[in-house]
N, C-alpha and C. Protein backbone atom coordinates (compact mmCIF):
# COMPACT_ATOMS: atom_id res chain seq x y z
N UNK A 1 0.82 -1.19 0.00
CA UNK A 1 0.00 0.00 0.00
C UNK A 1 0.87 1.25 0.00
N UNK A 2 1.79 1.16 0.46
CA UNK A 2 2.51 2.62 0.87
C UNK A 2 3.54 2.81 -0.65
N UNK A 3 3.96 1.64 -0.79
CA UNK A 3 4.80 1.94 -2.53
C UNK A 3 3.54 2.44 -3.32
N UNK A 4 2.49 2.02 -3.42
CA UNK A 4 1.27 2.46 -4.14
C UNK A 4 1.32 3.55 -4.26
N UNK A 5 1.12 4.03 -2.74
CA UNK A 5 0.58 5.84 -2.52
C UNK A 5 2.59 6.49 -3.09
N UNK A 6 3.46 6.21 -2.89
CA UNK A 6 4.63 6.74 -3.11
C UNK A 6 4.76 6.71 -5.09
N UNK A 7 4.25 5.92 -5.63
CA UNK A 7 4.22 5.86 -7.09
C UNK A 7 3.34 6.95 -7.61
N UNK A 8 2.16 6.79 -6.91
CA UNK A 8 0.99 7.73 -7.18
C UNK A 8 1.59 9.45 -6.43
N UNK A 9 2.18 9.94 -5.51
CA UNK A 9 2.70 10.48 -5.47
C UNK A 9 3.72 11.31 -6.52
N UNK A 10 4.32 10.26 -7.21
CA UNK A 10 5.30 10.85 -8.06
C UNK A 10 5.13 11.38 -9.22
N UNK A 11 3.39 10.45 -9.78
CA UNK A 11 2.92 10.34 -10.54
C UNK A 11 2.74 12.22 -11.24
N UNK A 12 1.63 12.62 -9.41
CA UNK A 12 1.37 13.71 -9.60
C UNK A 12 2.58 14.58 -9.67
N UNK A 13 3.52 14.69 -9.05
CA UNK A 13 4.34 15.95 -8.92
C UNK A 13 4.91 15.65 -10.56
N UNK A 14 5.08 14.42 -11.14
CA UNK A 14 5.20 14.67 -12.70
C UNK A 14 4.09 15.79 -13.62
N UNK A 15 3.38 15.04 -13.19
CA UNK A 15 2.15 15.69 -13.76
C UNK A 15 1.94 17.59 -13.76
N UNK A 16 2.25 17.78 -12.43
CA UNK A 16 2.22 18.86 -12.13
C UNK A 16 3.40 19.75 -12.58
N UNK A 17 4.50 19.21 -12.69
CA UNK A 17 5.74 19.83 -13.32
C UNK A 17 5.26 20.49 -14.70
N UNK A 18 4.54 19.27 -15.09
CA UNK A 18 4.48 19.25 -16.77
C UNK A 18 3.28 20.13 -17.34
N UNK A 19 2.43 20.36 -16.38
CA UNK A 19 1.15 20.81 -16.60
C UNK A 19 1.29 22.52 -16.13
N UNK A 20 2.55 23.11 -15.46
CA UNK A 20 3.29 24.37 -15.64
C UNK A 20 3.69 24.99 -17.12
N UNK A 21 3.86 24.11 -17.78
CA UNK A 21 4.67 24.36 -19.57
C UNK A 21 2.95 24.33 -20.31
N UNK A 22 2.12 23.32 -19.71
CA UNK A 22 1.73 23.14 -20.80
C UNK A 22 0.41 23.88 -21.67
N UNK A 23 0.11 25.37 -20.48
CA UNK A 23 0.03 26.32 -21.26
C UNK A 23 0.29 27.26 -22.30
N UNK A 24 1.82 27.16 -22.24
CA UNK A 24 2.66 28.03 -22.98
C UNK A 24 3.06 28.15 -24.05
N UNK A 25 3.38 28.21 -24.92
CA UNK A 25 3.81 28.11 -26.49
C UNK A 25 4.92 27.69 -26.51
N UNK A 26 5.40 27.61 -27.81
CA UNK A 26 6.63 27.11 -28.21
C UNK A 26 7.32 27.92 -28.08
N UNK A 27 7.47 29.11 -28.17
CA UNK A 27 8.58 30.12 -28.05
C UNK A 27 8.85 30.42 -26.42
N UNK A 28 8.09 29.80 -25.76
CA UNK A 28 8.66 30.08 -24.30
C UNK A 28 9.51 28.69 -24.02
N UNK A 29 9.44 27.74 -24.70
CA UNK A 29 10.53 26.86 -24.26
C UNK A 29 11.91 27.87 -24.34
N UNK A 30 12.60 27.30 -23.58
CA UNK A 30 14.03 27.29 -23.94
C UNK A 30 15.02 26.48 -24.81
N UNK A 31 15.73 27.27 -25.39
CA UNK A 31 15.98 26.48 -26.60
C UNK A 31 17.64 25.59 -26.33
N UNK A 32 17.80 25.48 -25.08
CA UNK A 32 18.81 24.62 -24.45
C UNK A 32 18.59 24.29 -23.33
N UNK A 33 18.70 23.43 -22.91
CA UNK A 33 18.59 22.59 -22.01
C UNK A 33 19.74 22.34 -21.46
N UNK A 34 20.84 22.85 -21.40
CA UNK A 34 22.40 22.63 -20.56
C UNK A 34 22.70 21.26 -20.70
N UNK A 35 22.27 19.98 -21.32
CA UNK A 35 22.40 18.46 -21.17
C UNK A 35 23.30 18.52 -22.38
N UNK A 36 24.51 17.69 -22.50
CA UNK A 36 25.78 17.24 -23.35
C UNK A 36 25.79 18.60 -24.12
N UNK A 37 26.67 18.55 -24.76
CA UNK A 37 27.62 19.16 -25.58
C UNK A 37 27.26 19.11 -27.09
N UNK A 38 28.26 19.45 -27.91
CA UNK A 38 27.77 19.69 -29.03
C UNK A 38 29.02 18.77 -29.63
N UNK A 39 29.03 17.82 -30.19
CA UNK A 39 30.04 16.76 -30.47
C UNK A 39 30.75 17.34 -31.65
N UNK A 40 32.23 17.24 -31.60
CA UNK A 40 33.54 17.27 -32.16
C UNK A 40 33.13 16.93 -33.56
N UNK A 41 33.78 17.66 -34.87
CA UNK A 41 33.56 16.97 -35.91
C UNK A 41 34.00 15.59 -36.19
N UNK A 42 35.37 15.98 -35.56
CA UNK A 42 35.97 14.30 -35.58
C UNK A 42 35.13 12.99 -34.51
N UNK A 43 34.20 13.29 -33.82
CA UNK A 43 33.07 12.60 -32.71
C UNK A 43 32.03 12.23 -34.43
N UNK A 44 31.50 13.12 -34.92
CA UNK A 44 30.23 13.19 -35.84
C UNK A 44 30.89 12.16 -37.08
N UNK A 45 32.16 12.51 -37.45
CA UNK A 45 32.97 11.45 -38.56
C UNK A 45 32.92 9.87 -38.08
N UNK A 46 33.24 9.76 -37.10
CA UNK A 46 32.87 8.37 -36.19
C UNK A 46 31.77 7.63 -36.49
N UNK A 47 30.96 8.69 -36.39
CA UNK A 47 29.38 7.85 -36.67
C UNK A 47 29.04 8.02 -37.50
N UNK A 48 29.49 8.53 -38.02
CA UNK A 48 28.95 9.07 -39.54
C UNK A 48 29.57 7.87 -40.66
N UNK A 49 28.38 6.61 -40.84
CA UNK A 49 29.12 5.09 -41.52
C UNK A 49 27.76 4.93 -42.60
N UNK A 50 27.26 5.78 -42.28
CA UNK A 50 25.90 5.13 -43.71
C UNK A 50 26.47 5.53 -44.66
N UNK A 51 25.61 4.38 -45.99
CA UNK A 51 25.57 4.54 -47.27
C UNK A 51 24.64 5.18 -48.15
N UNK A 52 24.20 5.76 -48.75
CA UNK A 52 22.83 6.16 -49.37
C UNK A 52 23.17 5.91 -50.64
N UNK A 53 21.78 5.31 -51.21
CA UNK A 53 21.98 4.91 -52.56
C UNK A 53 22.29 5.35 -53.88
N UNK A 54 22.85 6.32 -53.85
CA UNK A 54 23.67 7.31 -55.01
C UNK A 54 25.34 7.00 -54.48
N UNK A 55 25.66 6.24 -53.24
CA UNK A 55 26.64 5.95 -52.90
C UNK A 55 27.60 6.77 -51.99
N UNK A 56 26.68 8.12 -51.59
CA UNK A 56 27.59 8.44 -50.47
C UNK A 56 28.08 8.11 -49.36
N UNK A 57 28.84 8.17 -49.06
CA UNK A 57 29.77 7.78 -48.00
C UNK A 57 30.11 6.12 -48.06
N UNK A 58 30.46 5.86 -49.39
CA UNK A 58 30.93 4.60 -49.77
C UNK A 58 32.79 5.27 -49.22
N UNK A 59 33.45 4.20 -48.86
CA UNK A 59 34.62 3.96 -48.27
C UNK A 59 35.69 3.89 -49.57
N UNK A 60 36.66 4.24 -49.56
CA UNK A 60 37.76 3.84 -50.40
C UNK A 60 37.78 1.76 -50.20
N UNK A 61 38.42 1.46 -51.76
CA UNK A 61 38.61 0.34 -52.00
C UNK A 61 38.17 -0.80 -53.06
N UNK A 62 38.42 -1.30 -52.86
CA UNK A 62 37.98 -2.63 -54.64
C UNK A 62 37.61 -4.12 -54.32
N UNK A 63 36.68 -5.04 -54.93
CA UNK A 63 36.54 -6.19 -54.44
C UNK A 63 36.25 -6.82 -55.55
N UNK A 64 36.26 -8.17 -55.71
CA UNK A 64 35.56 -9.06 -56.76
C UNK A 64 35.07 -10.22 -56.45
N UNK A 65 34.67 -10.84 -57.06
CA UNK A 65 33.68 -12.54 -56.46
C UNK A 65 34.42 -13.61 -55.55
N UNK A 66 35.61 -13.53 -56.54
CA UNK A 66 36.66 -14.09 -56.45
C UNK A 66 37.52 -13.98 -54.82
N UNK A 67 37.26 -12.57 -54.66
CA UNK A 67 38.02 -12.69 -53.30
C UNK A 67 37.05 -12.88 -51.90
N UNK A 68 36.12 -12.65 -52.49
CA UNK A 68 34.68 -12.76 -51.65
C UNK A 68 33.89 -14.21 -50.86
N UNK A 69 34.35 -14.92 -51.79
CA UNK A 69 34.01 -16.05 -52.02
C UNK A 69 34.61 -16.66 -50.62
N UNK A 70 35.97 -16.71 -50.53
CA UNK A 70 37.01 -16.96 -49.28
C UNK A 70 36.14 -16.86 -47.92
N UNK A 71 35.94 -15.07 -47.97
CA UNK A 71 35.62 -14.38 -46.90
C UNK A 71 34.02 -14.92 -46.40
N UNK A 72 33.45 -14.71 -47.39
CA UNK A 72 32.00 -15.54 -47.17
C UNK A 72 31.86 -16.87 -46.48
N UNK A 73 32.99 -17.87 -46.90
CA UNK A 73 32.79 -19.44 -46.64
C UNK A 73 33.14 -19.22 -44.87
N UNK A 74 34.31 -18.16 -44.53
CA UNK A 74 34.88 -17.86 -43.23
C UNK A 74 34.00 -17.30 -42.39
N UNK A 75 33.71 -16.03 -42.84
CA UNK A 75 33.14 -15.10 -41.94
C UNK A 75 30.92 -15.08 -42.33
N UNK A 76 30.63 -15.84 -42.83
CA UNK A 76 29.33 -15.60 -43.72
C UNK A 76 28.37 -17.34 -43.26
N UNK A 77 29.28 -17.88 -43.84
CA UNK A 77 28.59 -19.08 -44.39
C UNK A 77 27.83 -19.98 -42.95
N UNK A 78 28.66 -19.40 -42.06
CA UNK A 78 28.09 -20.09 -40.66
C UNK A 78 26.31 -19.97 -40.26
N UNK A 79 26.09 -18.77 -40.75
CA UNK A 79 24.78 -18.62 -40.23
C UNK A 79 23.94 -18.43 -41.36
N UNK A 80 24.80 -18.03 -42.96
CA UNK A 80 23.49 -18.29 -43.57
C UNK A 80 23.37 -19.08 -44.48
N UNK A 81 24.77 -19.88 -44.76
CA UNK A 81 24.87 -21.27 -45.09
C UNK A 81 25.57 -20.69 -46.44
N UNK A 82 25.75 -22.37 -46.98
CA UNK A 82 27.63 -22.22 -47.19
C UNK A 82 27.02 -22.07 -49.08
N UNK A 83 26.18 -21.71 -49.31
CA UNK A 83 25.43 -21.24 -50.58
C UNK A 83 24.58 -19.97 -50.64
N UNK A 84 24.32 -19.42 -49.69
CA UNK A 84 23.79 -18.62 -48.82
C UNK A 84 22.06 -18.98 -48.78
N UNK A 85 21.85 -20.11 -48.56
CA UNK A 85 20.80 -20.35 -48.55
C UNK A 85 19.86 -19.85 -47.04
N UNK A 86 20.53 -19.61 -46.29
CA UNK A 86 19.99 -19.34 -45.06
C UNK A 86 19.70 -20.79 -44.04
N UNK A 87 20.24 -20.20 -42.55
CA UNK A 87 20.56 -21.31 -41.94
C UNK A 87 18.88 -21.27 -40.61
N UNK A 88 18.10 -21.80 -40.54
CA UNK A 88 17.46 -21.85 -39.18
C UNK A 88 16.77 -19.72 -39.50
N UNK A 89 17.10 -18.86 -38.10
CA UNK A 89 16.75 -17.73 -38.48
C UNK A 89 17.47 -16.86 -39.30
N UNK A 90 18.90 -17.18 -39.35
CA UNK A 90 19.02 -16.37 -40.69
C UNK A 90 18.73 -16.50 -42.15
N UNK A 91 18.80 -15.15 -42.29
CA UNK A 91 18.09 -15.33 -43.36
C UNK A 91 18.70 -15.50 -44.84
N UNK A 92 17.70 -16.41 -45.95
CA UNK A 92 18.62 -16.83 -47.24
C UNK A 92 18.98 -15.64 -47.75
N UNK A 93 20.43 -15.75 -48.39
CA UNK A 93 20.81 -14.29 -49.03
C UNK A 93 20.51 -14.33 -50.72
N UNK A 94 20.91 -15.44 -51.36
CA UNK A 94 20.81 -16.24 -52.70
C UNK A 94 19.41 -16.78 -53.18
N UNK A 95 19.31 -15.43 -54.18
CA UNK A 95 18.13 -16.43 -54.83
C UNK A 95 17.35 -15.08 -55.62
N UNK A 96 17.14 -15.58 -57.21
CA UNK A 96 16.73 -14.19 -58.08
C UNK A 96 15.51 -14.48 -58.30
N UNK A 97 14.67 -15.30 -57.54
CA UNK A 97 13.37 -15.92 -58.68
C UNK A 97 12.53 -15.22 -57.61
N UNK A 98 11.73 -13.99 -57.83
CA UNK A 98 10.81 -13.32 -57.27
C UNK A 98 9.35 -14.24 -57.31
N UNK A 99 8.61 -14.00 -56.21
CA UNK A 99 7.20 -14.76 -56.53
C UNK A 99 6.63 -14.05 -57.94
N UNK A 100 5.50 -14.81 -58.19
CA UNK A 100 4.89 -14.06 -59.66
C UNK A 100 4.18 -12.69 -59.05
N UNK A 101 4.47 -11.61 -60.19
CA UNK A 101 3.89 -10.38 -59.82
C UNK A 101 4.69 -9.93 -58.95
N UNK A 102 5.84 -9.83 -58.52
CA UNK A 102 6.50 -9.18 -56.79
C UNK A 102 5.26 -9.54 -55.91
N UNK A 103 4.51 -10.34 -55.60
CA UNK A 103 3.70 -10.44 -54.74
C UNK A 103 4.18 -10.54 -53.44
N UNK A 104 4.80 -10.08 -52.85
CA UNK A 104 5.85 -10.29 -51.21
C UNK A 104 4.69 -9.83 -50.19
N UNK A 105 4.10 -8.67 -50.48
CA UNK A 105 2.75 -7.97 -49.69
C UNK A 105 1.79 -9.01 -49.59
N UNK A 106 1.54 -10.04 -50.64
CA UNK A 106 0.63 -10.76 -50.53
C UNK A 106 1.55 -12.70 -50.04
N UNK A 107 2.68 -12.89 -50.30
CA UNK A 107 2.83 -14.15 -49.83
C UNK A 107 4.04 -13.79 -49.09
N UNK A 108 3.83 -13.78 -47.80
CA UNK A 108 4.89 -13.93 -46.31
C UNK A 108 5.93 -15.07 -46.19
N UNK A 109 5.52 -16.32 -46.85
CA UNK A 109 6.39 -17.00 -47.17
C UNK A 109 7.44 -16.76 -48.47
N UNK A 110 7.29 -15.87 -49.45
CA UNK A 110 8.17 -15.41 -49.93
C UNK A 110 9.50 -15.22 -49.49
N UNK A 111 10.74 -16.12 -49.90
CA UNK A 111 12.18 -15.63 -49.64
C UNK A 111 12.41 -14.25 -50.26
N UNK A 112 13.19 -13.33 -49.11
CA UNK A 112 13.17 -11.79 -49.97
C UNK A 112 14.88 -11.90 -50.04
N UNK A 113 15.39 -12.16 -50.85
CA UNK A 113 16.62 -12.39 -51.34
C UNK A 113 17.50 -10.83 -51.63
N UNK A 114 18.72 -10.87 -51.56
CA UNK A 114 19.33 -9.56 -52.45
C UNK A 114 19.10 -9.54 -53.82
N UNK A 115 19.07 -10.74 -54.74
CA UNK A 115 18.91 -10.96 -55.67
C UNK A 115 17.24 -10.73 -56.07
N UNK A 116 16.56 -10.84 -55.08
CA UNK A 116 15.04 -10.54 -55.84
C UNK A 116 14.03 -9.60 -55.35
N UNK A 117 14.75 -9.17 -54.11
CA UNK A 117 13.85 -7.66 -53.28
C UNK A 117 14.50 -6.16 -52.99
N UNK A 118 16.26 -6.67 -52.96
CA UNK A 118 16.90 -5.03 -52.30
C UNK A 118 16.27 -4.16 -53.95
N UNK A 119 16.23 -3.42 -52.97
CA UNK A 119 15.67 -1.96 -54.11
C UNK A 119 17.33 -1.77 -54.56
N UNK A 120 18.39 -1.46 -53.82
CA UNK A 120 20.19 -0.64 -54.03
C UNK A 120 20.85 -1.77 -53.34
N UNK A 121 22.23 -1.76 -54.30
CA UNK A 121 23.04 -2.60 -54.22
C UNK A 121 24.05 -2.01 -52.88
N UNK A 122 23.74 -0.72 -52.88
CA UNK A 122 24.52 -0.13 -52.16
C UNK A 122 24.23 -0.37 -50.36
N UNK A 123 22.81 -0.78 -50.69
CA UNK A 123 22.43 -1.38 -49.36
C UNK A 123 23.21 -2.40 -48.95
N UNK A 124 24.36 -3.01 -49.93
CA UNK A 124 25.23 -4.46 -49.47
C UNK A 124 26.06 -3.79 -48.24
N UNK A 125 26.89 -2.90 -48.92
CA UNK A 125 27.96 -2.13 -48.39
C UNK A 125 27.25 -1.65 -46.62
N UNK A 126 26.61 -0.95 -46.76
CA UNK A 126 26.07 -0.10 -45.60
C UNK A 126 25.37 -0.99 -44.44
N UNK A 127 25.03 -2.00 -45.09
CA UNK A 127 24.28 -3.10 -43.64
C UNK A 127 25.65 -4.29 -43.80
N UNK A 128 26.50 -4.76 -44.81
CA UNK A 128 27.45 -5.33 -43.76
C UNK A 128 28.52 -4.80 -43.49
N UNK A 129 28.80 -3.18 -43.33
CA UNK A 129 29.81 -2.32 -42.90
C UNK A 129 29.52 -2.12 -41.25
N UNK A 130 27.78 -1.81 -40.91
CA UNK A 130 27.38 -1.71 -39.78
C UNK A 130 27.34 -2.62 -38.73
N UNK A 131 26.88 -4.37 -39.39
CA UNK A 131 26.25 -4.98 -38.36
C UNK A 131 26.51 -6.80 -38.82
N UNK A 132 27.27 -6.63 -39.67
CA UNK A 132 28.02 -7.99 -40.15
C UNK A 132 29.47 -8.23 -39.88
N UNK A 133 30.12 -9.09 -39.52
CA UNK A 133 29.45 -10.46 -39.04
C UNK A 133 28.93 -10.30 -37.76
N UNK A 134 27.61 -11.24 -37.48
CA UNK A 134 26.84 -10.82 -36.22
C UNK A 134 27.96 -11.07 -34.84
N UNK A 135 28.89 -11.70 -35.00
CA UNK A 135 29.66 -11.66 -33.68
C UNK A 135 30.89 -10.77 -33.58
N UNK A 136 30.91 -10.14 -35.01
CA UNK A 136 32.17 -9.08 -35.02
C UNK A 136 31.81 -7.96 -35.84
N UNK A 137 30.04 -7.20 -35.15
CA UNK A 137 29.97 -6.12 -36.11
C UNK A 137 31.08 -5.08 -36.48
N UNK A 138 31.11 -4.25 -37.59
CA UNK A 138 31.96 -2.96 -37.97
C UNK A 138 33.53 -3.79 -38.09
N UNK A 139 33.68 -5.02 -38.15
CA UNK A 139 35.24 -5.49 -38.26
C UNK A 139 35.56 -5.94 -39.33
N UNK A 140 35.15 -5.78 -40.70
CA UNK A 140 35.38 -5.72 -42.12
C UNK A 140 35.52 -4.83 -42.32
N UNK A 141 36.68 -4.88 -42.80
CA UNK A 141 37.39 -3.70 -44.07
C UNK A 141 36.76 -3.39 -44.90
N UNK A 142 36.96 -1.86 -45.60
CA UNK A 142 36.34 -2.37 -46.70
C UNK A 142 36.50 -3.06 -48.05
N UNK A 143 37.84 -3.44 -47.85
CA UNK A 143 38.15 -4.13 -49.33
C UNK A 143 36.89 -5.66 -49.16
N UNK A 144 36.86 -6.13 -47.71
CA UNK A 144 36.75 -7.18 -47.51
C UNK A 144 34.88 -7.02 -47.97
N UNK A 145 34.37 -5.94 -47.50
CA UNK A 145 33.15 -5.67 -47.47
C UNK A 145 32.41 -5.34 -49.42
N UNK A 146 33.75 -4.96 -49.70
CA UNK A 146 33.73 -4.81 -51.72
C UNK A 146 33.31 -6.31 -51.70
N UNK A 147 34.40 -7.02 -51.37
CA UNK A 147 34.81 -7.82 -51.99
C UNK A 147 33.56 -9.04 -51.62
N UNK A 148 32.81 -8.82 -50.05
CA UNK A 148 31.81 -10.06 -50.40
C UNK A 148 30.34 -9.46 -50.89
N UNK A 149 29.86 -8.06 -51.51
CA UNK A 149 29.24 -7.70 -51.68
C UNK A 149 29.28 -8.07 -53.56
N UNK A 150 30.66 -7.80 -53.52
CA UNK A 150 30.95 -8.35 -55.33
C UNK A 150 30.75 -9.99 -55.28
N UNK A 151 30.71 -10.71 -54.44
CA UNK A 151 30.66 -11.94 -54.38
C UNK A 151 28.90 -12.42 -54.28
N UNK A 152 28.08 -12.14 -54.05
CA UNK A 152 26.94 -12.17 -53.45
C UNK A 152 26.36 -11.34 -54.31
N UNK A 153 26.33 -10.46 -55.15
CA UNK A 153 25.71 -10.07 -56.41
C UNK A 153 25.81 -10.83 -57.42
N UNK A 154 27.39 -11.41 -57.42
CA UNK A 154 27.57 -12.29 -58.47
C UNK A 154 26.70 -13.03 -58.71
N UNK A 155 26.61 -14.21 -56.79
CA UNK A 155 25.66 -15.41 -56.96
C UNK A 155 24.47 -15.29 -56.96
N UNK A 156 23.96 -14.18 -56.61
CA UNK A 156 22.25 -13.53 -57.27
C UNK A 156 22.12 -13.48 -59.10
N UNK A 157 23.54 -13.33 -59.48
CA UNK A 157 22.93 -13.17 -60.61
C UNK A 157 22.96 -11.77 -61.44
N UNK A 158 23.60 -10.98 -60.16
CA UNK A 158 22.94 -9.43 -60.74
C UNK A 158 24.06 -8.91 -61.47
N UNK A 159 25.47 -9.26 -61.32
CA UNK A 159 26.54 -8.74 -61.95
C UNK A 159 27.52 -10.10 -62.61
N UNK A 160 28.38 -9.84 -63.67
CA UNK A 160 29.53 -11.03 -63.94
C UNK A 160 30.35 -10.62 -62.92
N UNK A 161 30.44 -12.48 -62.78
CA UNK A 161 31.47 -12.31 -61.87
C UNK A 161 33.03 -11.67 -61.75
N UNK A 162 33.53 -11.30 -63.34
CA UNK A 162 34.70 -10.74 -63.58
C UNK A 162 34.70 -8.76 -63.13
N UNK A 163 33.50 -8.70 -62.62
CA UNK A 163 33.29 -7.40 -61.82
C UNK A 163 33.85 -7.20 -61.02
N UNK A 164 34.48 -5.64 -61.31
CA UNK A 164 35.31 -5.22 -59.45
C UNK A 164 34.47 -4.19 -58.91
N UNK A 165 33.80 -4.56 -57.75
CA UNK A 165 33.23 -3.27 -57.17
C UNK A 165 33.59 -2.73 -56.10
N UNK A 166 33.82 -1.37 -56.40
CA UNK A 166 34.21 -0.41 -55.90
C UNK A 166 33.20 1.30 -55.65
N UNK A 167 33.71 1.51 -54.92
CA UNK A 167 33.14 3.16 -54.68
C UNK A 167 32.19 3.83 -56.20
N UNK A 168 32.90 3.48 -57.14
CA UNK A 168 32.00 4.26 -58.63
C UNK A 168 31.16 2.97 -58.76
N UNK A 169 31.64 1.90 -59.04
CA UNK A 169 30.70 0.59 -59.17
C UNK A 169 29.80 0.34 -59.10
N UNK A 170 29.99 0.56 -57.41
CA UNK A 170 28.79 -0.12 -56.99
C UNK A 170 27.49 0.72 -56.65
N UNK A 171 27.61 1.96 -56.96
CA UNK A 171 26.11 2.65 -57.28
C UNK A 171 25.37 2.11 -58.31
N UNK A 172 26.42 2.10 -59.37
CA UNK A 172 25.66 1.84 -60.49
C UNK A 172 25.10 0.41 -61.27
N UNK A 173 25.23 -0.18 -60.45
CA UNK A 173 25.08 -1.64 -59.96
C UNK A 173 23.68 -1.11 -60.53
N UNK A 174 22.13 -2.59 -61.64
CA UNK A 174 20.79 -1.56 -61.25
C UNK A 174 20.31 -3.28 -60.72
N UNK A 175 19.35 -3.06 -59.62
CA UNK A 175 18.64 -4.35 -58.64
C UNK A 175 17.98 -4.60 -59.75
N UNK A 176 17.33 -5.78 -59.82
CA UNK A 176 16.25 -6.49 -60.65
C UNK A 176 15.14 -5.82 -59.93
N UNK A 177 14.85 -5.80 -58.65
CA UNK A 177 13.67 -5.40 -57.90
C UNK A 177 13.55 -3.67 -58.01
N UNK A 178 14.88 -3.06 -58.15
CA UNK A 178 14.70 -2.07 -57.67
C UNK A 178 13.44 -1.25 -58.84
N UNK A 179 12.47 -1.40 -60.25
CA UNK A 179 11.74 -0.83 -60.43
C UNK A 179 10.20 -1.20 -59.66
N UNK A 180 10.33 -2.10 -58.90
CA UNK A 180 8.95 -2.11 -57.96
C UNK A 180 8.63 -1.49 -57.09
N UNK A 181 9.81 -0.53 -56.52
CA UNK A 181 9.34 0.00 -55.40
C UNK A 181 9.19 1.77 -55.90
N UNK A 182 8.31 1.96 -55.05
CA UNK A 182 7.88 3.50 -55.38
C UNK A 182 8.77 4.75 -54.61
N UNK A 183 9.29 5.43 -55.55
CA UNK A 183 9.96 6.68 -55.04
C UNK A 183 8.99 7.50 -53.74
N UNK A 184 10.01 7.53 -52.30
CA UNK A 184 8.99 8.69 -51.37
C UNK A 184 9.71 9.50 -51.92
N UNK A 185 8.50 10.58 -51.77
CA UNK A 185 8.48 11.77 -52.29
C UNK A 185 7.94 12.78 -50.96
N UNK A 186 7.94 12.23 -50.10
CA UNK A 186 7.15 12.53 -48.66
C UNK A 186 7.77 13.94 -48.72
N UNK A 187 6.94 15.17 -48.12
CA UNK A 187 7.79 16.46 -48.20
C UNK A 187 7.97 16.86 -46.55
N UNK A 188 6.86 16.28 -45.97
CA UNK A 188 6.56 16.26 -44.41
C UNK A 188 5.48 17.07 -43.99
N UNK A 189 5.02 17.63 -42.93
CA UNK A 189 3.96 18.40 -42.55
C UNK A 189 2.25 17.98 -43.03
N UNK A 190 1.65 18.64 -43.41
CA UNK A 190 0.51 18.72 -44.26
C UNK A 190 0.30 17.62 -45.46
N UNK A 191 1.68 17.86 -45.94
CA UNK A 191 1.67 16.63 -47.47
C UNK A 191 2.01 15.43 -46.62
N UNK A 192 2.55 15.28 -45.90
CA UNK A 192 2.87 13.79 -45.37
C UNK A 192 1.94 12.48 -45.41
N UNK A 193 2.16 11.94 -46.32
CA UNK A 193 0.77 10.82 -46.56
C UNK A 193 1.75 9.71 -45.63
């Protein structure tokens, strides 16, 4: 009973804090709050690891099937199998044969492959630069990260394997899937559908 009344207690003096502001407009906030700092450019370069699909902030370096292939059987093949078929929950990476129609919205059992759903190739680079291999995220190079992204397009199908991809490359890489999906055009506010 007494933690009860002490929760409910706190409840209100929240309440009441908050219900001081919440007459007021926006221009009476304050527009700092004294909490952290304003981070170092060299802090913002750190984190600053995405790819976007025109290829910015692609990394210096070069890869091909060939060297990929190695790295995949080592660092890859454990969890999503040694073809990339996908092992248990991970998921299959290999495979170009889309259901009929792109129907993926309509069949859940659909495998969504690199080869038959990424919209950008460039999405290879940027999700296994971040969070591959699952027990040693961010610890590929990027030659190593060219090099199994050139490997794994190959076996989709989407490029010859005598391809080196690199920084100019691999933008221009074009997905099989990528004309199904619809450009946002979202502007925000009012238009925001």
């Amino acid at each position: 009973m007494r933690t009860r009344h002490s929760v409910a207690a706190a409840a209100l003096l929240v309440i009441a804090a908050c219900s001081d502001h919440a007459g007021n407009s926006e221009t009476s906030r304050p527009s700092r709050y004294s909490i952290g700092r304003t981070p170092t450019p060299a802090e913002l370069a750190a984190i600053d690891i995405d790819v976007n699909p025109a290829g910015v902030g692609l990394r210096a370096g070069a890869g091909t099937a060939a060297a990929g292939a190695p790295i995949f059987a080592l660092k890859c093949a454990i969890c999503h199998g040694v073809k990339g078929e996908g092992i248990a929950q991970f998921p299959r990476l290999i495979g170009k044969e889309p259901p009929p129609g792109f129907a993926f919205a309509t069949d859940a059992n659909a495998a969504r492959t690199i080869g038959n759903y990424w919209p950008y190739a460039t999405t290879l680079y940027d999700y296994l630069h971040r969070a591959m291999p699952l027990n040693a995220p961010g610890s590929l190079t990027p030659t190593e990260i060219y090099s199994l992204v050139a490997y794994l397009l190959t076996e989709n199908g989407v490029i010859p394997a005598s391809t080196v991809i690199d920084a100019h490359s691999l933008p221009a890489v074009h997905m099989p899937a990528q004309p199904y999906f619809v450009k946002d055009d979202r502007q925000g506010g009012g238009t925001f559908r």
